[in-house]
Protein backbone atom coordinates (compact mmCIF):
# COMPACT_ATOMS: atom_id res chain seq x y z
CA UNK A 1 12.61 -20.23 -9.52
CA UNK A 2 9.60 -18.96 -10.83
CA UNK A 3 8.80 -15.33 -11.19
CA UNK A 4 5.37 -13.14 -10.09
CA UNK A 5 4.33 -11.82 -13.74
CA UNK A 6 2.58 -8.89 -13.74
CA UNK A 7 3.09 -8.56 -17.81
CA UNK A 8 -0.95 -9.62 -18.21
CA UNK A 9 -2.38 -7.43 -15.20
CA UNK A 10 -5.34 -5.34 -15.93
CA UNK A 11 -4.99 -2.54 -13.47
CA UNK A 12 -2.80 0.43 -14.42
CA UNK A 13 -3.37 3.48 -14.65
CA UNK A 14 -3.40 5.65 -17.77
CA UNK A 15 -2.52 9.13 -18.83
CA UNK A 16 -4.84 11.63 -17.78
CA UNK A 17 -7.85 12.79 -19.51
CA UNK A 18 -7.96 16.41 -20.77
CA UNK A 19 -10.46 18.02 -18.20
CA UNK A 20 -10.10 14.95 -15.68
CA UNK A 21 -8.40 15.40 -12.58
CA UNK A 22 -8.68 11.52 -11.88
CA UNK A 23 -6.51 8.47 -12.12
CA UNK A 24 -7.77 6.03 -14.58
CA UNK A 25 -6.88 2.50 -13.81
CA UNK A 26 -6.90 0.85 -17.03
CA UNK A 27 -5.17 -1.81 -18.86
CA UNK A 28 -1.39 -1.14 -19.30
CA UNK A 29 0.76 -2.67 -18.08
CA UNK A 30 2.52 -2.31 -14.65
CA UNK A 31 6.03 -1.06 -13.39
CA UNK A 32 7.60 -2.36 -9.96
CA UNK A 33 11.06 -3.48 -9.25
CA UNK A 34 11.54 -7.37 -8.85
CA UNK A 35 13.57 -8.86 -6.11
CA UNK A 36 14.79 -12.03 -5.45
CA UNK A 37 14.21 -14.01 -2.17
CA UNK A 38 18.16 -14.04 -1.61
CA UNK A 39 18.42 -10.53 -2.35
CA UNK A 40 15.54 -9.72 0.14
CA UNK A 41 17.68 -12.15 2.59
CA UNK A 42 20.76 -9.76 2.79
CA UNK A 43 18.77 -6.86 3.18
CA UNK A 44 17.23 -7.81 6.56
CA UNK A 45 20.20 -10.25 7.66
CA UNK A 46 18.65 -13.57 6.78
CA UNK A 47 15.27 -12.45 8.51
CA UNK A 48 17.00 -11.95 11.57
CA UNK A 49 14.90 -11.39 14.96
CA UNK A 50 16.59 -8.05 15.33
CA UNK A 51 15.44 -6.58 12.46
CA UNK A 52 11.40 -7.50 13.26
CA UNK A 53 9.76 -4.41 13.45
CA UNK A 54 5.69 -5.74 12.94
CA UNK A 55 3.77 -9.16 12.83
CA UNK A 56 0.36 -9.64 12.11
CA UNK A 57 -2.00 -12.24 10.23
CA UNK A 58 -0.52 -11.52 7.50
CA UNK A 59 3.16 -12.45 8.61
CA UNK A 60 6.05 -10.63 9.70
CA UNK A 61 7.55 -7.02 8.85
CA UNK A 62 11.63 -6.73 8.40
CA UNK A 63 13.86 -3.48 8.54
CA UNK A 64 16.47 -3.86 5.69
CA UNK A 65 19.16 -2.05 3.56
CA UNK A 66 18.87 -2.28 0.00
CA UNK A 67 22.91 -3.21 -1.00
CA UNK A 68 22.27 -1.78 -4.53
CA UNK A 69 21.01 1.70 -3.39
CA UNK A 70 21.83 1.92 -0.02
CA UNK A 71 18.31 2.37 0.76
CA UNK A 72 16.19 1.29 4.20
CA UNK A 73 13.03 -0.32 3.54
CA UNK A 74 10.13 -2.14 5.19
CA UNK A 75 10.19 -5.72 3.89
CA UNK A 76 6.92 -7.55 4.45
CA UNK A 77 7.05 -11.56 4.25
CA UNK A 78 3.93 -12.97 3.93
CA UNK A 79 2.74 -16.10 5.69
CA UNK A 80 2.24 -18.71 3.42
CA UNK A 81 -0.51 -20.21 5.53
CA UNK A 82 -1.70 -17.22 6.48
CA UNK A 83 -4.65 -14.69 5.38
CA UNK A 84 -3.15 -12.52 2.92
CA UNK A 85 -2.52 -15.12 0.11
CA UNK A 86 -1.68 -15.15 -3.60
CA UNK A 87 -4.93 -13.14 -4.52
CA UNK A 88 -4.20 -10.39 -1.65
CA UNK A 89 -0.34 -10.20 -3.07
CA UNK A 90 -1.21 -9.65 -5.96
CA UNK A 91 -4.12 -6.76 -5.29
CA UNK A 92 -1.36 -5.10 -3.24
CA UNK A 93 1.20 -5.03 -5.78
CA UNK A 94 -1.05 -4.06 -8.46
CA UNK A 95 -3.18 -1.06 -6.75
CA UNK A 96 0.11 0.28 -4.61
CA UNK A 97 2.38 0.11 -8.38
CA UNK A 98 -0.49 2.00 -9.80
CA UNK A 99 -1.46 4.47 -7.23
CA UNK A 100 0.28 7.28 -6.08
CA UNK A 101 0.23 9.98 -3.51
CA UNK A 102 2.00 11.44 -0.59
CA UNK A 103 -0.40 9.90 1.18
CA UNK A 104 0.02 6.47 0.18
CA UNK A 105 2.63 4.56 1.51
CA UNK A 106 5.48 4.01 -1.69
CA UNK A 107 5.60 0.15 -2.79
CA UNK A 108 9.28 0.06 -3.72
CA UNK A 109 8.86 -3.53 -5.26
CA UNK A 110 8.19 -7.55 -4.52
CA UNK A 111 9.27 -10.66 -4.57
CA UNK A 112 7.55 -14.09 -5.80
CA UNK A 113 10.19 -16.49 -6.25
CA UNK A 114 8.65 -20.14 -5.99
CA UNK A 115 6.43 -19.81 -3.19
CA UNK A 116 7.82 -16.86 -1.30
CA UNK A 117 5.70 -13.96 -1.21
CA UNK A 118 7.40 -10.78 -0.59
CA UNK A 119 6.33 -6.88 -0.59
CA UNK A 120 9.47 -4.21 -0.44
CA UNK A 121 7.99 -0.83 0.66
CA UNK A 122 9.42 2.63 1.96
CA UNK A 123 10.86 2.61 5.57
CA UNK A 124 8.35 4.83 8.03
CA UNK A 125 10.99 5.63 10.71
CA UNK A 126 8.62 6.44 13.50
CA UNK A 127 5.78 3.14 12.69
CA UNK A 128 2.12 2.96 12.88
CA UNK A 129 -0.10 5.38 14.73
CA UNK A 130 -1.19 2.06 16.89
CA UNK A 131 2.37 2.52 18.46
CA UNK A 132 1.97 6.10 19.54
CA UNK A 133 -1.71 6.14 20.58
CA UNK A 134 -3.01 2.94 21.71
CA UNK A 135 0.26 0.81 22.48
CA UNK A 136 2.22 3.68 23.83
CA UNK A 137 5.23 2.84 26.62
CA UNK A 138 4.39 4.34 30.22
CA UNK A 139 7.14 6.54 29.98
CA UNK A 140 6.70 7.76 26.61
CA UNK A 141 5.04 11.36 25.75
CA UNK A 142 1.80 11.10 24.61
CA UNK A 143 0.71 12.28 20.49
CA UNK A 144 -0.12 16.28 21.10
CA UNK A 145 -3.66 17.65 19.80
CA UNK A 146 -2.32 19.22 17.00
CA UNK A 147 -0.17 16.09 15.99
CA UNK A 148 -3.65 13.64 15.97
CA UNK A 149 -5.59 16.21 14.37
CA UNK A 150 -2.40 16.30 11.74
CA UNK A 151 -1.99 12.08 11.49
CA UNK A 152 -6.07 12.51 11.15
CA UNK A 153 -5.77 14.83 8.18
CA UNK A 154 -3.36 12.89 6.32
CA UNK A 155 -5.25 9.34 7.05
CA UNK A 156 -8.48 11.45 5.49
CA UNK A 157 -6.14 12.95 2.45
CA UNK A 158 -5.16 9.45 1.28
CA UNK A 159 -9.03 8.12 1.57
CA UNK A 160 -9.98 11.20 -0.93
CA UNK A 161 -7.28 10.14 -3.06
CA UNK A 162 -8.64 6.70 -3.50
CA UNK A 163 -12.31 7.95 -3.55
CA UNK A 164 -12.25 11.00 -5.84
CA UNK A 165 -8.64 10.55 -7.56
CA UNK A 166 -8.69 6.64 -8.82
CA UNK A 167 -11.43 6.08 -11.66
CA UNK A 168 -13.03 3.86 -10.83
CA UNK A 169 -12.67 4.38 -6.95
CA UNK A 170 -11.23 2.46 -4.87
CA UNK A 171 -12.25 1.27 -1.50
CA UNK A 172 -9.75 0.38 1.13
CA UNK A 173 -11.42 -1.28 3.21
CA UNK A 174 -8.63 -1.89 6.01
CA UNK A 175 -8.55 1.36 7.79
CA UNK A 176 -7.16 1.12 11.17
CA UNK A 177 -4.48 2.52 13.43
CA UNK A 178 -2.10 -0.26 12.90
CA UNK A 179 -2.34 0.81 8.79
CA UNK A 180 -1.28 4.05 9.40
CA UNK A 181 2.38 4.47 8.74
CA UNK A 182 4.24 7.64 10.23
CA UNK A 183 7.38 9.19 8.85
CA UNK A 184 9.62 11.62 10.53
CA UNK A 185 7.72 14.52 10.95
CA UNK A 186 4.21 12.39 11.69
CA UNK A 187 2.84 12.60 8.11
CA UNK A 188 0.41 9.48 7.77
CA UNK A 189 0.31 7.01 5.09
CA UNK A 190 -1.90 4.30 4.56
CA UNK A 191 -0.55 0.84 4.02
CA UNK A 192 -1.30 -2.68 3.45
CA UNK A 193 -3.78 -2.72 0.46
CA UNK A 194 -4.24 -6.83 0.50
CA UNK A 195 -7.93 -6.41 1.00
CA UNK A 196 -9.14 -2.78 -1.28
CA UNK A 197 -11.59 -3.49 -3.47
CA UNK A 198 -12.67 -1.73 -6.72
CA UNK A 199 -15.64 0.07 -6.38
CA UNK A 200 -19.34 0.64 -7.93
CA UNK A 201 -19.05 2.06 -11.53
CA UNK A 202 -22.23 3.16 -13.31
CA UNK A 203 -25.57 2.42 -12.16
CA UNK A 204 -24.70 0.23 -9.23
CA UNK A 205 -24.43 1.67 -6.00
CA UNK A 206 -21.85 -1.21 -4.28
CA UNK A 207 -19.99 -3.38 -4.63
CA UNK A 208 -20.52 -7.14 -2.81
CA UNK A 209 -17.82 -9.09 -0.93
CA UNK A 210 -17.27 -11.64 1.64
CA UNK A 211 -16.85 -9.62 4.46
CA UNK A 212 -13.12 -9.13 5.49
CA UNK A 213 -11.08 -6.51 7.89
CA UNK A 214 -10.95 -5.88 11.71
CA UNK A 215 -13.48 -6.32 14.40
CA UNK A 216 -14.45 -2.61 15.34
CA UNK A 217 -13.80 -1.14 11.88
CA UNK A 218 -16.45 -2.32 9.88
CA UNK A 219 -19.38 -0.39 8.98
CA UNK A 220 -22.12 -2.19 9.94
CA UNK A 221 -24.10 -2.26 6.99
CA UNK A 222 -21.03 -4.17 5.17
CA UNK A 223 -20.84 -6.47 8.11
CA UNK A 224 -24.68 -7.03 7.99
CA UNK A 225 -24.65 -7.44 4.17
CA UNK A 226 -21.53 -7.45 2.49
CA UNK A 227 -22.15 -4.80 0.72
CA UNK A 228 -19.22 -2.17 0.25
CA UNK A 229 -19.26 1.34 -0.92
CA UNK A 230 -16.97 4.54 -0.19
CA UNK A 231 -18.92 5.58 2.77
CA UNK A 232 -18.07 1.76 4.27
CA UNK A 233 -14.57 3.52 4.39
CA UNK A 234 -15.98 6.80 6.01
CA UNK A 235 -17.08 5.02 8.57
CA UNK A 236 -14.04 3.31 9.55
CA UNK A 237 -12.67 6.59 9.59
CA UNK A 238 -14.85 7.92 11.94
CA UNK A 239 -13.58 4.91 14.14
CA UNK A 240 -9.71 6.26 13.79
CA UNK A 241 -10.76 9.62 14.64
CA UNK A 242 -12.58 8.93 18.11
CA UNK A 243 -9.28 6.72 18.91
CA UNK A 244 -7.23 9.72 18.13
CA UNK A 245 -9.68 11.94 20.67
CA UNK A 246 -10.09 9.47 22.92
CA UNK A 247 -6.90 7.77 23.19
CA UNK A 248 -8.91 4.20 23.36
CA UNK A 249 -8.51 0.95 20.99
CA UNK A 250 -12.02 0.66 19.86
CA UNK A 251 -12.11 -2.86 20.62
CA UNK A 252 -10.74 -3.67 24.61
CA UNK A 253 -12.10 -6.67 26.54
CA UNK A 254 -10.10 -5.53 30.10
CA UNK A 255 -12.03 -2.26 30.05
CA UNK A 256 -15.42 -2.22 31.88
CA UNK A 257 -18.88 -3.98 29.91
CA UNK A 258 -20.15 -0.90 28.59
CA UNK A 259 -16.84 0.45 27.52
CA UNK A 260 -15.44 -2.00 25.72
CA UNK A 261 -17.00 -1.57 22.61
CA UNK A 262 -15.59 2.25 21.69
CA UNK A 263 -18.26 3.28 19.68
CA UNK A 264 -21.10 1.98 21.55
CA UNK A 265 -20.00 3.57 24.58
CA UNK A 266 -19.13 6.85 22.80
CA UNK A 267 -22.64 7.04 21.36
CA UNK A 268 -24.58 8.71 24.21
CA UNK A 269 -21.87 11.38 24.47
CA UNK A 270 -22.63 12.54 21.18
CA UNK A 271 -25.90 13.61 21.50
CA UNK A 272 -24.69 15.83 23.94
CA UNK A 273 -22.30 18.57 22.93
CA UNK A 274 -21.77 19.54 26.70
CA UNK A 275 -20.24 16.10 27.44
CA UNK A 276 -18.22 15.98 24.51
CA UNK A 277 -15.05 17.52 26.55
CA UNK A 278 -15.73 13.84 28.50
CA UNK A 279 -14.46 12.34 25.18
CA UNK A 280 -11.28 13.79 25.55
CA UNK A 281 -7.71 11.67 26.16
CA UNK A 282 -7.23 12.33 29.65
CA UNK A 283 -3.30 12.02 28.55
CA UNK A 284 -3.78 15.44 26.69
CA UNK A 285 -4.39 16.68 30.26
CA UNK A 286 -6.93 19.39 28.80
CA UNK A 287 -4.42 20.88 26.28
CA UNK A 288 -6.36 21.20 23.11
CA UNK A 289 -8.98 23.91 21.85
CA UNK A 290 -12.25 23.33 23.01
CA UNK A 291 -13.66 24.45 19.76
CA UNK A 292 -11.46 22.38 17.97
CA UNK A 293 -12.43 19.17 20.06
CA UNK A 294 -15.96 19.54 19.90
CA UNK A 295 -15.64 19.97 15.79
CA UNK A 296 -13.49 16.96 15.74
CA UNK A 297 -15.79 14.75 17.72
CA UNK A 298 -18.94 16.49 16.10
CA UNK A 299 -16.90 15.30 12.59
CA UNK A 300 -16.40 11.19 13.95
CA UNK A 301 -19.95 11.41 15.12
CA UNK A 302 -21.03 12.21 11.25
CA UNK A 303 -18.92 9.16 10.07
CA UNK A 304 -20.17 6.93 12.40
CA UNK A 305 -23.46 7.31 11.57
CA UNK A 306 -25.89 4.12 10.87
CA UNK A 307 -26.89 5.25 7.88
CA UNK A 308 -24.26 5.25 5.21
CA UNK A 309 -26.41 7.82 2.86
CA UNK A 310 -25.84 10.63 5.84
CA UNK A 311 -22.38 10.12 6.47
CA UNK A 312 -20.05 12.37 4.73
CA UNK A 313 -18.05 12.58 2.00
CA UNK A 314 -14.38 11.83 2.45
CA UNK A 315 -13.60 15.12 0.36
CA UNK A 316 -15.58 17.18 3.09
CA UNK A 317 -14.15 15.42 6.08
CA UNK A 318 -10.78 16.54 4.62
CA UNK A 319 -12.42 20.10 4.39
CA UNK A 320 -12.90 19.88 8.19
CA UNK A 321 -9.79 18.66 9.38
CA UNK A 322 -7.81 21.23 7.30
CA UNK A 323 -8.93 23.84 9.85
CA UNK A 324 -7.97 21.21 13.09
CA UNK A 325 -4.87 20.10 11.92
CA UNK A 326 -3.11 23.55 12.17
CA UNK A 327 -1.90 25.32 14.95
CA UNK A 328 -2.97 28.43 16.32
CA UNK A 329 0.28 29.71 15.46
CA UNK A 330 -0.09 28.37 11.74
CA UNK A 331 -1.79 31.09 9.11
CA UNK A 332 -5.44 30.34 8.35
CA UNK A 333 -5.94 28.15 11.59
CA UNK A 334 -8.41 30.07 13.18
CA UNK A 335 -11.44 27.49 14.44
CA UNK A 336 -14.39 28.54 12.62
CA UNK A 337 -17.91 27.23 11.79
CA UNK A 338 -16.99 23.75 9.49
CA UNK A 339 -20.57 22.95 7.82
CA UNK A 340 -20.25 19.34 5.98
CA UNK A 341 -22.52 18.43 3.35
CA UNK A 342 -23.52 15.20 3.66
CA UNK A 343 -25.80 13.66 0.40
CA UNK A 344 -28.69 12.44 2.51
CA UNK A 345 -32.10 11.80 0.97
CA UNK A 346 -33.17 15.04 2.21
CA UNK A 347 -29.97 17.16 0.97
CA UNK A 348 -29.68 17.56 4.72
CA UNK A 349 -26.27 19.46 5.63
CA UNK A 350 -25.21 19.37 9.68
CA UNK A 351 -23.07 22.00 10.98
CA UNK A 352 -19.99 20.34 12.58
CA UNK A 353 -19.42 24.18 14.69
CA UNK A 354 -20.58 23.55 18.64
């Protein structure tokens, strides 16, 4: 069978640079564990139904046991007919063996034996953020304030790290609730990397591509143009974060006309900072801080902004949330004024405080 080489890829990263707190992605070679399709076999019980834990385009999503290290992992078998195909495999096992942070989900290794394409990643015990906000069982308890403003912080942490870490950046490009993983103790992660795209370098201020991702998600400008740049991530962000308030998929056909488009219908509220408590998940039942809500949805608004030149930078949105995601009983949580800086043609800055 033939074997995935990765011997000749031209994305790793190198040591880093005196005075440089960024991740160069250069041309060394990569370093991920190889499985084989029978070895990925045992570990999730000859793909058995029971151990299904997530299908998509993509393909399906296995819970196995590693025999050699007695170790649980996510096992991702992509559809050979499906979206994600050799070109996305390969992106994800080259900017997931070469990126890391605590905010990234951990690719433990793949598999490309004949056709079979395989990714082997970490096991997130408690799933995607889709499962606990927008798919959530009647009887279940609903994600607390301080747990969505925490999953929000995290989501934002791992968009810096690809922004302002990786040189050159790196733009994700799939942000959605379904892509955040969750472990234990509701730390995010962001997953599936089949579609991130290396961004401008130099002069150039984006990067073109056919346009690709979820309905809802997109900025419009890259859905208008196909032109990507960090701030196309920003606003997909923004989209995440007025789930997370609202409790709403941004995209639902059995709600009413004008609310079934999220953003659209959240629009009007944010113009007015007296509605914004409107906004709210009625499923919190009114337990959050009212400062901390109307920072939160004055922060989405930001990212969702037309213009991608007034939106924010990821780095400041993770300013922001620092002060949201921590409980009043938590040191240094106290909800003060958040002013974010966002590089609009005027040097404009727009105080997120209500």
């Amino acid at each position: 069978m033939a074997a995935f080489d990765a011997s000749n890829a031209t994305l790793t990263p190198k040591p880093k640079m005196e005075n440089s707190n960024k991740e160069n992605i250069g041309n060394n070679n990569i370093a991920a564990q190889t499985f084989t399709f029978w070895e990925l076999a045992a570990a999730t019980k000859n793909f058995c139904q029971d151990c299904l834990i997530g299908e998509g385009g993509f393909g399906r999503v296995y819970k196995g046991r590693l025999e050699k290290t007695n170790q649980d992992v996510a096992v991702k078998q992509l559809d050979r007919n499906g979206l994600q195909g050799n070109r996305q495999f390969l992106v994800e096992v080259l900017m997931l063996s070469l990126l890391h942070n605590q905010n990234l989900v951990n690719l433990i290794g793949y598999c490309a034996d004949g056709e079979q394409r395989l990714l082997v990643y970490e096991y997130m015990p408690l799933g995607s953020l889709d499962d606990h906000l927008l798919a959530l069982p009647p009887k279940k308890t609903p994600l607390d304030w301080f747990t969505r403003m925490k999953i929000a912080l995290g989501a934002s942490k791992g968009l810096e790290y690809l922004h302002d870490k990786a040189s050159p950046p790196v733009i994700y490009r799939n942000l959605k609730s379904s892509n955040i993983l969750l472990d234990n103790d509701y730390n995010a992660k962001l997953s599936d990397f089949g579609l991130a795209k290396l961004g401008p370098i130099g002069d150039k201020s984006h990067v073109s591509s056919r346009v690709m991702g979820t309905y809802g998600y997109c900025a419009p400008e890259y859905e208008r143009t196909g032109q990507l740049t960090v701030k196309s991530d920003v606003y997909s962000f923004g989209v995440v974060l007025l789930e997370l308030i609202t409790g709403k998929r941004v995209i639902d056909i059995t709600r009413p006309t004008r609310q079934q488009n999220l953003v659209s219908w959240a629009k009007p509220f944010f113009k007015n900072p007296s509605r914004y408590p409107e906004l709210a998940d009625p499923k919190l039942k009114g337990a959050f801080p009212a400062r901390a809500l109307n920072q939160a949805v004055a922060v989405a608004a930001m990212c969702l902004n037309e213009e991608p030149s007034v939106r924010p930078l990821i780095s400041d949105v993770v300013n922001a949330l620092s002060f949201l995601g921590t409980s009043p009983e938590t040191p240094g949580s106290a909800f003060g004024p958040i002013t974010i800086a966002s590089p609009s043609s005027d040097d404009q800055e727009f105080a997120a405080t209500i």
